[in-house]
N, C-alpha and C. Protein backbone atom coordinates (compact mmCIF):
# COMPACT_ATOMS: atom_id res chain seq x y z
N UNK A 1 19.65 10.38 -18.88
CA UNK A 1 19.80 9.18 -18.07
C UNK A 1 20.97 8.37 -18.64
N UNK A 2 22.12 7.36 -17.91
CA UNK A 2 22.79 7.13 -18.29
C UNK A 2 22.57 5.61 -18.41
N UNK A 3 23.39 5.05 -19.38
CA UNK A 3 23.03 3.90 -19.96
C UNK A 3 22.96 2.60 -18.69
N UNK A 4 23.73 2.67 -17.76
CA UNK A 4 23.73 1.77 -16.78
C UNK A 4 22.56 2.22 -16.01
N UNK A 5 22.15 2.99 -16.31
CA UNK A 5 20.73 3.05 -15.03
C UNK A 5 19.14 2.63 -16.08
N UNK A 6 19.31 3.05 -17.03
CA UNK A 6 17.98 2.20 -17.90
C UNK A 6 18.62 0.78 -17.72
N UNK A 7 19.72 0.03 -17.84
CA UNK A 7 19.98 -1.13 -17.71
C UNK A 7 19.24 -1.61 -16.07
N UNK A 8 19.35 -0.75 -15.37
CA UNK A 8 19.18 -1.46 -14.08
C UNK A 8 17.71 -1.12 -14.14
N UNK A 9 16.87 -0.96 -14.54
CA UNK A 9 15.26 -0.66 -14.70
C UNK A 9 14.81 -1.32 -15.63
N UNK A 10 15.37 -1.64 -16.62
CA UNK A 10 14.64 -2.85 -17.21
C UNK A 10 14.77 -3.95 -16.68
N UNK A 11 16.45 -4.38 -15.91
CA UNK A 11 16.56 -5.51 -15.63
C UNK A 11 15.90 -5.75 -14.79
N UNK A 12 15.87 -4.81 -13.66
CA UNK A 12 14.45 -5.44 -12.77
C UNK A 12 12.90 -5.35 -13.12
N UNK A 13 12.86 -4.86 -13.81
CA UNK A 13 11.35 -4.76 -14.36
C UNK A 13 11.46 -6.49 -14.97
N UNK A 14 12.25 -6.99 -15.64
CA UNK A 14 12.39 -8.10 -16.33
C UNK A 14 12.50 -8.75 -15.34
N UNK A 15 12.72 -8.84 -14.18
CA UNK A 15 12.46 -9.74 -12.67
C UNK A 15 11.72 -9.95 -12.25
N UNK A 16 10.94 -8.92 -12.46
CA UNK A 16 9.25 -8.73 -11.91
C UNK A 16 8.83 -9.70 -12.68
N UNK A 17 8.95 -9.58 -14.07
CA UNK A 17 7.99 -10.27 -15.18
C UNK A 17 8.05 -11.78 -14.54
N UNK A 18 9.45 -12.04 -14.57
CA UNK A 18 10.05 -13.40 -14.42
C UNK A 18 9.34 -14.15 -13.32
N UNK A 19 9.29 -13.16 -12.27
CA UNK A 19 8.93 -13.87 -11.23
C UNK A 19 7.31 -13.88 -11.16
N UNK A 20 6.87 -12.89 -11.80
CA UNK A 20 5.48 -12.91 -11.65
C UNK A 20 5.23 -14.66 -12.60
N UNK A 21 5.60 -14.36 -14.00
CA UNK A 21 5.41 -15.88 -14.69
C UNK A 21 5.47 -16.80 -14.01
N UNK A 22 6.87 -16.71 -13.17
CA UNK A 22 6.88 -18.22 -12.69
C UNK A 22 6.22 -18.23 -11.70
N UNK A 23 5.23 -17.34 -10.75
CA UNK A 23 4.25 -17.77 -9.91
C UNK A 23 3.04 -18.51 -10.38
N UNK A 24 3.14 -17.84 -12.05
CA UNK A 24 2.10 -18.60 -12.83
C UNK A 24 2.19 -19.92 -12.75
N UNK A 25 2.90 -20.51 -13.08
CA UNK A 25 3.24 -21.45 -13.59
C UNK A 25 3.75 -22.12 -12.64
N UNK A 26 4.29 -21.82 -11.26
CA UNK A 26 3.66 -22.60 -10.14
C UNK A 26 2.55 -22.81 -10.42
N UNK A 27 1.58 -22.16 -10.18
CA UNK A 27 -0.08 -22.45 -9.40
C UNK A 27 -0.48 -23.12 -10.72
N UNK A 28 -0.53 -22.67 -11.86
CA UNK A 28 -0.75 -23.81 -13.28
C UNK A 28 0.00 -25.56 -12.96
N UNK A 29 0.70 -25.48 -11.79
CA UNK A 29 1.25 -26.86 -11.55
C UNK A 29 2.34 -27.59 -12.94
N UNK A 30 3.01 -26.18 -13.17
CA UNK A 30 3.76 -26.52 -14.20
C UNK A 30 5.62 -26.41 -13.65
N UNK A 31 6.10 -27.60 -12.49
CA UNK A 31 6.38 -27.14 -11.43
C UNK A 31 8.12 -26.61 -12.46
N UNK A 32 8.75 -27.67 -13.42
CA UNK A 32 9.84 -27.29 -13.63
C UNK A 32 10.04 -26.22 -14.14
N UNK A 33 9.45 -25.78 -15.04
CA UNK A 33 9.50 -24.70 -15.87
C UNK A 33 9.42 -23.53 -14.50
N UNK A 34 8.56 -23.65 -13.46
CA UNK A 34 8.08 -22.75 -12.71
C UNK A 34 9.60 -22.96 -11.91
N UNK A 35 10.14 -24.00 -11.22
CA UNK A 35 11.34 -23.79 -10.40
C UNK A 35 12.71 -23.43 -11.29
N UNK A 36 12.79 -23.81 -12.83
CA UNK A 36 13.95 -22.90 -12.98
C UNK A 36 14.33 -21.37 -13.40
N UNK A 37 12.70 -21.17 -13.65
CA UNK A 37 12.83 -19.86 -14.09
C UNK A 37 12.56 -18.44 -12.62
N UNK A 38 11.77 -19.55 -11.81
CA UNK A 38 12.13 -18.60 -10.60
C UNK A 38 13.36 -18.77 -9.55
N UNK A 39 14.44 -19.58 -10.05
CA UNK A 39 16.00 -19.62 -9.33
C UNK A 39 16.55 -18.69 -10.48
N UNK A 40 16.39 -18.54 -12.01
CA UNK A 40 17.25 -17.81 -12.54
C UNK A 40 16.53 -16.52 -12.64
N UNK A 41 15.60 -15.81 -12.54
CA UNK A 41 15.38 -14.78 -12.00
C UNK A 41 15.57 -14.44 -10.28
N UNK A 42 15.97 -15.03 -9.62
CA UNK A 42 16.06 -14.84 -8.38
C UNK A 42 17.68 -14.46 -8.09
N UNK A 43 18.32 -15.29 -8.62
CA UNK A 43 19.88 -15.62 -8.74
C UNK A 43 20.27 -13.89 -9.34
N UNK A 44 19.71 -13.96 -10.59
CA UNK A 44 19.85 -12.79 -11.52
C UNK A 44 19.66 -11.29 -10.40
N UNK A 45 18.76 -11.16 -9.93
CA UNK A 45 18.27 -10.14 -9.06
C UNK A 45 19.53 -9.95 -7.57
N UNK A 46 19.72 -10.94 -7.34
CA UNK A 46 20.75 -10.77 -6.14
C UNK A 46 22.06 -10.62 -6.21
N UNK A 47 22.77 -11.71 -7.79
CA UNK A 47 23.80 -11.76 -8.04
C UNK A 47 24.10 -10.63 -8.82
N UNK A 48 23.24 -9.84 -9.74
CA UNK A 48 23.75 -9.22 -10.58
C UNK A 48 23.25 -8.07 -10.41
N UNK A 49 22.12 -7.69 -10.71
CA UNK A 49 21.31 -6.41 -10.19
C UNK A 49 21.58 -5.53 -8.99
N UNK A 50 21.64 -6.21 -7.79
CA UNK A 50 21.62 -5.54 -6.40
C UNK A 50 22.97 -5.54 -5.85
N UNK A 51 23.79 -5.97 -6.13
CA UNK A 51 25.44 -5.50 -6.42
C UNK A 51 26.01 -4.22 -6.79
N UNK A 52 25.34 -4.69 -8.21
CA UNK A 52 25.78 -3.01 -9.46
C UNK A 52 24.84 -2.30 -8.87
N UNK A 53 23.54 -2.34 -8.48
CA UNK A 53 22.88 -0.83 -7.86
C UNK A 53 23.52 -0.10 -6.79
N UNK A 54 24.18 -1.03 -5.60
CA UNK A 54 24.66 -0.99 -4.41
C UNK A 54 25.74 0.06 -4.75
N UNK A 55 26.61 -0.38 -5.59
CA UNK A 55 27.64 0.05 -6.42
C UNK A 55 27.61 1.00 -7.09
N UNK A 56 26.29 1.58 -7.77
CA UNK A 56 26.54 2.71 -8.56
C UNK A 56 25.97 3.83 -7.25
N UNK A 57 25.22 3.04 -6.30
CA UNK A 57 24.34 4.33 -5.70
C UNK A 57 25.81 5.09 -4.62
N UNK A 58 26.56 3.96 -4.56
CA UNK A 58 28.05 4.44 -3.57
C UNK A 58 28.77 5.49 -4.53
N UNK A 59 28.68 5.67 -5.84
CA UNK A 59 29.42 6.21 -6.77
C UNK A 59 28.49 7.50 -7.04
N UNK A 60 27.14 7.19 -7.18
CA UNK A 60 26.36 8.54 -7.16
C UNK A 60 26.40 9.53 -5.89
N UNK A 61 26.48 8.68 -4.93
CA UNK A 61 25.64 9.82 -3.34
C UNK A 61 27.10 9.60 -2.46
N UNK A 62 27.61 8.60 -2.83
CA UNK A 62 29.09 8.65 -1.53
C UNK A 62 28.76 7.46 -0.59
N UNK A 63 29.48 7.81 0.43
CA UNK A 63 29.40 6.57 1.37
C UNK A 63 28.05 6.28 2.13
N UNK A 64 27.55 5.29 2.33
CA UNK A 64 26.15 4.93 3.45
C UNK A 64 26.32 5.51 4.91
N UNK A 65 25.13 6.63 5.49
CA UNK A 65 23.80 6.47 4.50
C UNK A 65 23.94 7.84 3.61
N UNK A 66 23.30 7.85 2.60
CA UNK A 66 22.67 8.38 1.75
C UNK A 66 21.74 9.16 1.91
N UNK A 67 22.16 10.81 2.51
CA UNK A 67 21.35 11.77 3.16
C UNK A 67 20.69 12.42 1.91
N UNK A 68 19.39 12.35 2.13
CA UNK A 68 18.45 13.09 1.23
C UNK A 68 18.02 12.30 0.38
N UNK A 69 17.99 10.50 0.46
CA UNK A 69 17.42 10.03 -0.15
C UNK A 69 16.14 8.97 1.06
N UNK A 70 15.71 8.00 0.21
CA UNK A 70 14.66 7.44 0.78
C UNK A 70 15.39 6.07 0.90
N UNK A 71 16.89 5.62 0.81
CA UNK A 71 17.33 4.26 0.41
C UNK A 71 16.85 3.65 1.94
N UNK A 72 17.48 3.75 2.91
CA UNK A 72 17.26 3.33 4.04
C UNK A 72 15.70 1.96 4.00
N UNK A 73 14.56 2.40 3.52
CA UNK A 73 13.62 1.59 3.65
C UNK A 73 13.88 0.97 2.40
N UNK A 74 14.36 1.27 1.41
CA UNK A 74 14.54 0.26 0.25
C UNK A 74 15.63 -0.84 0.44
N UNK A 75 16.79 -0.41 1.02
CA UNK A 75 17.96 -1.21 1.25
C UNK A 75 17.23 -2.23 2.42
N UNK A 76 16.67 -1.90 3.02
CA UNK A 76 15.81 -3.48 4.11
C UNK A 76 14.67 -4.15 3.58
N UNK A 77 13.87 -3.32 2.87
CA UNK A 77 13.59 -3.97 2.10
C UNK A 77 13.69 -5.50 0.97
N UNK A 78 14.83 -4.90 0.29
CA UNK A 78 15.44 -5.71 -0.85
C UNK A 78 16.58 -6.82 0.13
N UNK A 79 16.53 -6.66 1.13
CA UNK A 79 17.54 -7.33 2.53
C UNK A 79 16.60 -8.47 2.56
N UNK A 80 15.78 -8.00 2.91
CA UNK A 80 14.12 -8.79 3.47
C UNK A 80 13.60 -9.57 2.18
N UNK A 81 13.51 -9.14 1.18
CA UNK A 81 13.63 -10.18 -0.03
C UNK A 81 14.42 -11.16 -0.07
N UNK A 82 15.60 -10.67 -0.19
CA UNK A 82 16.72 -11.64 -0.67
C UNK A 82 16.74 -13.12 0.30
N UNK A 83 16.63 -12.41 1.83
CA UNK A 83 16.54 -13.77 2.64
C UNK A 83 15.02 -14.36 2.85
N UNK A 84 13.92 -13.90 2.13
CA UNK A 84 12.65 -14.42 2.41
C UNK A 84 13.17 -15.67 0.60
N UNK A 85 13.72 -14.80 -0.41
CA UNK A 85 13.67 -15.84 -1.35
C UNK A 85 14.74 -16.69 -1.21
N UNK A 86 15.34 -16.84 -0.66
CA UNK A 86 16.30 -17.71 0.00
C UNK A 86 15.94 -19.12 0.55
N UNK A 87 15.37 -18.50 1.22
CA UNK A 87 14.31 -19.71 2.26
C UNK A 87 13.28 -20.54 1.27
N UNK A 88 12.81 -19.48 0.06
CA UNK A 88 11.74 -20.34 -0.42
C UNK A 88 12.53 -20.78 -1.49
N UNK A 89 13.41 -20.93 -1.86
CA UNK A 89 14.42 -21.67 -2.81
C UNK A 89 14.86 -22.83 -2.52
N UNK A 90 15.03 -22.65 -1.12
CA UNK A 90 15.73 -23.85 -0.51
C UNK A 90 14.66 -24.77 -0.19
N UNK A 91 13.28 -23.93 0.20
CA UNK A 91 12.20 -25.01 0.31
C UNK A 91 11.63 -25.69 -0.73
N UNK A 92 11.94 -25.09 -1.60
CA UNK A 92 11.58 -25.82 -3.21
C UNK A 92 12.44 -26.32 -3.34
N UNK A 93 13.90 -26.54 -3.24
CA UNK A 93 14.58 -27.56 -3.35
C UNK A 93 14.75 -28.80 -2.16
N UNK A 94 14.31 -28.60 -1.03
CA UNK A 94 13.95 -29.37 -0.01
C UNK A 94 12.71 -30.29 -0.12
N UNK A 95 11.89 -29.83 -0.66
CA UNK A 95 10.31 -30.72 -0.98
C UNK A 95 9.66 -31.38 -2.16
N UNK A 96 10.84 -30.61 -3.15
CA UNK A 96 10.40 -30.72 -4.60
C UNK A 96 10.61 -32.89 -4.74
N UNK A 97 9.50 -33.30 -5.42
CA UNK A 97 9.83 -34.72 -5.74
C UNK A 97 10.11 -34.75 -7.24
N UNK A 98 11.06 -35.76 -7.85
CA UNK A 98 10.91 -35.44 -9.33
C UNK A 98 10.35 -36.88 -9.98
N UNK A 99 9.81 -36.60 -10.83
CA UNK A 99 9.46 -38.42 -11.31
C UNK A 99 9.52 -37.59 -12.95
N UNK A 100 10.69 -39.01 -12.94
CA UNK A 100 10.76 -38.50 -15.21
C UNK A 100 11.34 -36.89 -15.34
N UNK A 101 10.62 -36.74 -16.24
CA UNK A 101 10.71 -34.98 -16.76
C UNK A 101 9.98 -34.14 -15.91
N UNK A 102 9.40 -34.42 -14.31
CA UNK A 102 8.21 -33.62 -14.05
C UNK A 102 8.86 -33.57 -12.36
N UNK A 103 8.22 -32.38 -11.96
CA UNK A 103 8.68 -31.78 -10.40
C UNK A 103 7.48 -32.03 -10.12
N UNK A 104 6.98 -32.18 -9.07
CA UNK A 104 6.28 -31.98 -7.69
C UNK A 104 6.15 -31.29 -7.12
N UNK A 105 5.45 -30.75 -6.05
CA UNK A 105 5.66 -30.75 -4.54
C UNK A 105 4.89 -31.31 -3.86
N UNK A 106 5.01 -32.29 -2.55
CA UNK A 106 4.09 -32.93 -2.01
C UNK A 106 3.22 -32.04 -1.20
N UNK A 107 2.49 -32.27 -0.04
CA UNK A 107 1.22 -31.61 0.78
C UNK A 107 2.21 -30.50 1.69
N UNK A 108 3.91 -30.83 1.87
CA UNK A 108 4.27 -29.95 2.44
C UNK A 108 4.20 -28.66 1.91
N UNK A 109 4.20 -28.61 0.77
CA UNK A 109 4.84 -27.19 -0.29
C UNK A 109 3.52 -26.25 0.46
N UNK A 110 2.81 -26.43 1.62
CA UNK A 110 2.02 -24.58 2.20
C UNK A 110 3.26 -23.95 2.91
N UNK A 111 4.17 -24.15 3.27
CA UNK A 111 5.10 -23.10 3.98
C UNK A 111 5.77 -22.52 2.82
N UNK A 112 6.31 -22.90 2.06
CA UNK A 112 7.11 -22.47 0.29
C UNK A 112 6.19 -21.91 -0.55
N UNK A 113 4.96 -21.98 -0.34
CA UNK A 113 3.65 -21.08 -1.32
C UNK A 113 3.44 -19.95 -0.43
N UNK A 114 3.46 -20.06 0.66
CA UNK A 114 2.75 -18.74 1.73
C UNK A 114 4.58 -17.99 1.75
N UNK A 115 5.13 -18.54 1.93
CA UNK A 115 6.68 -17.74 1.97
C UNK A 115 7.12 -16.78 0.48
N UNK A 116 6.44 -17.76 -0.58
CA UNK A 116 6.78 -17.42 -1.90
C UNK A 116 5.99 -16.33 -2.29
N UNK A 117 4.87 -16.00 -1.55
CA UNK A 117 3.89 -15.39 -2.01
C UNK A 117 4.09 -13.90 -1.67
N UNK A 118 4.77 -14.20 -0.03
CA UNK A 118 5.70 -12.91 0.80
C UNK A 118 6.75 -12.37 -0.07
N UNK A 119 7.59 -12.96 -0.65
CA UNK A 119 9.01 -13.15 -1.21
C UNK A 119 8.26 -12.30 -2.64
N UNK A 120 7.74 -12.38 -3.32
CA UNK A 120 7.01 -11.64 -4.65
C UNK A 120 6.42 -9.92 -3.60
N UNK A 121 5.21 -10.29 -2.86
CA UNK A 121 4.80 -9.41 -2.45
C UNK A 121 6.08 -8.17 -1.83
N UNK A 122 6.95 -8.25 -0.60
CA UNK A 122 7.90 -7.71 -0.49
C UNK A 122 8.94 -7.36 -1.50
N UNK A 123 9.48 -8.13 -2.27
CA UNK A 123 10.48 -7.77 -3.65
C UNK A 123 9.61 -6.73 -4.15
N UNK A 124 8.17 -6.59 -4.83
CA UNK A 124 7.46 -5.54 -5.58
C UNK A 124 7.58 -4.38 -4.49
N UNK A 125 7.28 -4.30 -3.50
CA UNK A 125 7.58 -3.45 -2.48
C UNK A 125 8.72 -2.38 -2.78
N UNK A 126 9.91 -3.60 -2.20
CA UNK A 126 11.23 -2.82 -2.41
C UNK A 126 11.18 -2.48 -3.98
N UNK A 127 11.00 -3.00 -5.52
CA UNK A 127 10.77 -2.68 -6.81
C UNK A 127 10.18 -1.11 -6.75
N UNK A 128 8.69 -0.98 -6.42
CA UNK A 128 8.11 0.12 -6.04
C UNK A 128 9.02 1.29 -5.58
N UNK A 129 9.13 1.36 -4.39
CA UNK A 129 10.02 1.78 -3.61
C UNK A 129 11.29 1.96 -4.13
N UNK A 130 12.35 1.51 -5.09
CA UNK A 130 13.41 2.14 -5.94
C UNK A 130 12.80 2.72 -6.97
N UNK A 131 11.62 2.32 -7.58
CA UNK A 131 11.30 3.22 -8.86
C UNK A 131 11.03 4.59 -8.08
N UNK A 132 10.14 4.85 -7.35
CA UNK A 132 10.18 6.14 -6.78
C UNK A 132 11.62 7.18 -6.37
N UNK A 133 12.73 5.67 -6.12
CA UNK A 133 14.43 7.13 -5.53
C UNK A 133 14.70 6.80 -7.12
N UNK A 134 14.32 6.24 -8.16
CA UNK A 134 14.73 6.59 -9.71
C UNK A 134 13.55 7.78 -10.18
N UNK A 135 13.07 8.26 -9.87
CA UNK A 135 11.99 9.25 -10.28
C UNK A 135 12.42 10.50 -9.24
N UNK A 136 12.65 10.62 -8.22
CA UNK A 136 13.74 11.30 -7.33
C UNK A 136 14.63 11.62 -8.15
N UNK A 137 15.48 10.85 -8.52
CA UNK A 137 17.31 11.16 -8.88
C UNK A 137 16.91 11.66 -10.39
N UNK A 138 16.31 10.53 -11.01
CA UNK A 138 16.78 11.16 -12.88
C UNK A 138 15.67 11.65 -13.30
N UNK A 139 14.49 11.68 -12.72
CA UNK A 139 13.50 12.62 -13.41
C UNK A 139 13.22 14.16 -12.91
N UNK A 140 12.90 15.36 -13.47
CA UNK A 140 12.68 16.49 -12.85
C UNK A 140 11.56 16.38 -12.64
């Protein structure tokens, strides 16, 4: 296996973590800690991760689509993430109140919890779903 592809499997595995924590720590009502660590795992995953994958998988298989693999449902997938966590980013920055050192969210935050909850559930999806075309490609 080559060194840029364990890089891209931990790093998202380390996304998962991230984001799973900071769902914690939403619902623990621990809101800042919970909103910056789920914008810099979110940021991290779109800006950096799903670029270079995009990028190496054009360098492994050739131009899109990618005959003989399974990308097709992963690439809408991780599509379908990116703009579901989008929305709930912006709704946490749309609702969030701050008083002192401490975030909020008022009675609106059920559309940004039920969206956020999609946005985790779908991302593990598409996660799932590439570990399987990485068990495809580099494992026999």
């Amino acid at each position: 296996m080559e060194p840029i592809v364990a890089f891209f499997l931990l790093g998202e595995a380390g996304v998962l973590a991230a984001l799973v924590l900071a769902y914690f720590l939403g619902r623990y009502h621990k809101g800042r800690a919970h909103h910056y660590l789920m914008l810099v795992a979110f940021l991290a995953d779109v800006l950096v991760f799903k670029p270079l994958m995009y990028t190496r998988a054009g360098i492994a298989w050739g131009s899109f689509p990618w005959e003989g693999t399974r990308i097709a449902p992963h690439l809408f997938l991780s599509a379908a993430a990116a703009v579901i966590g989008l929305v709930v980013v912006v709704l946490g920055f749309k609702f969030r109140i701050k008083k002192g050192t401490k975030m909020f969210m008022p009675p609106k935050r059920k559309l940004h919890k039920i969206l956020g909850l999609l946005f985790i559930a779908v991302w593990s999806v598409a996660f799932v779903s590439g570990l399987l075309i990485f068990i495809e490609t580099y494992l026999p």
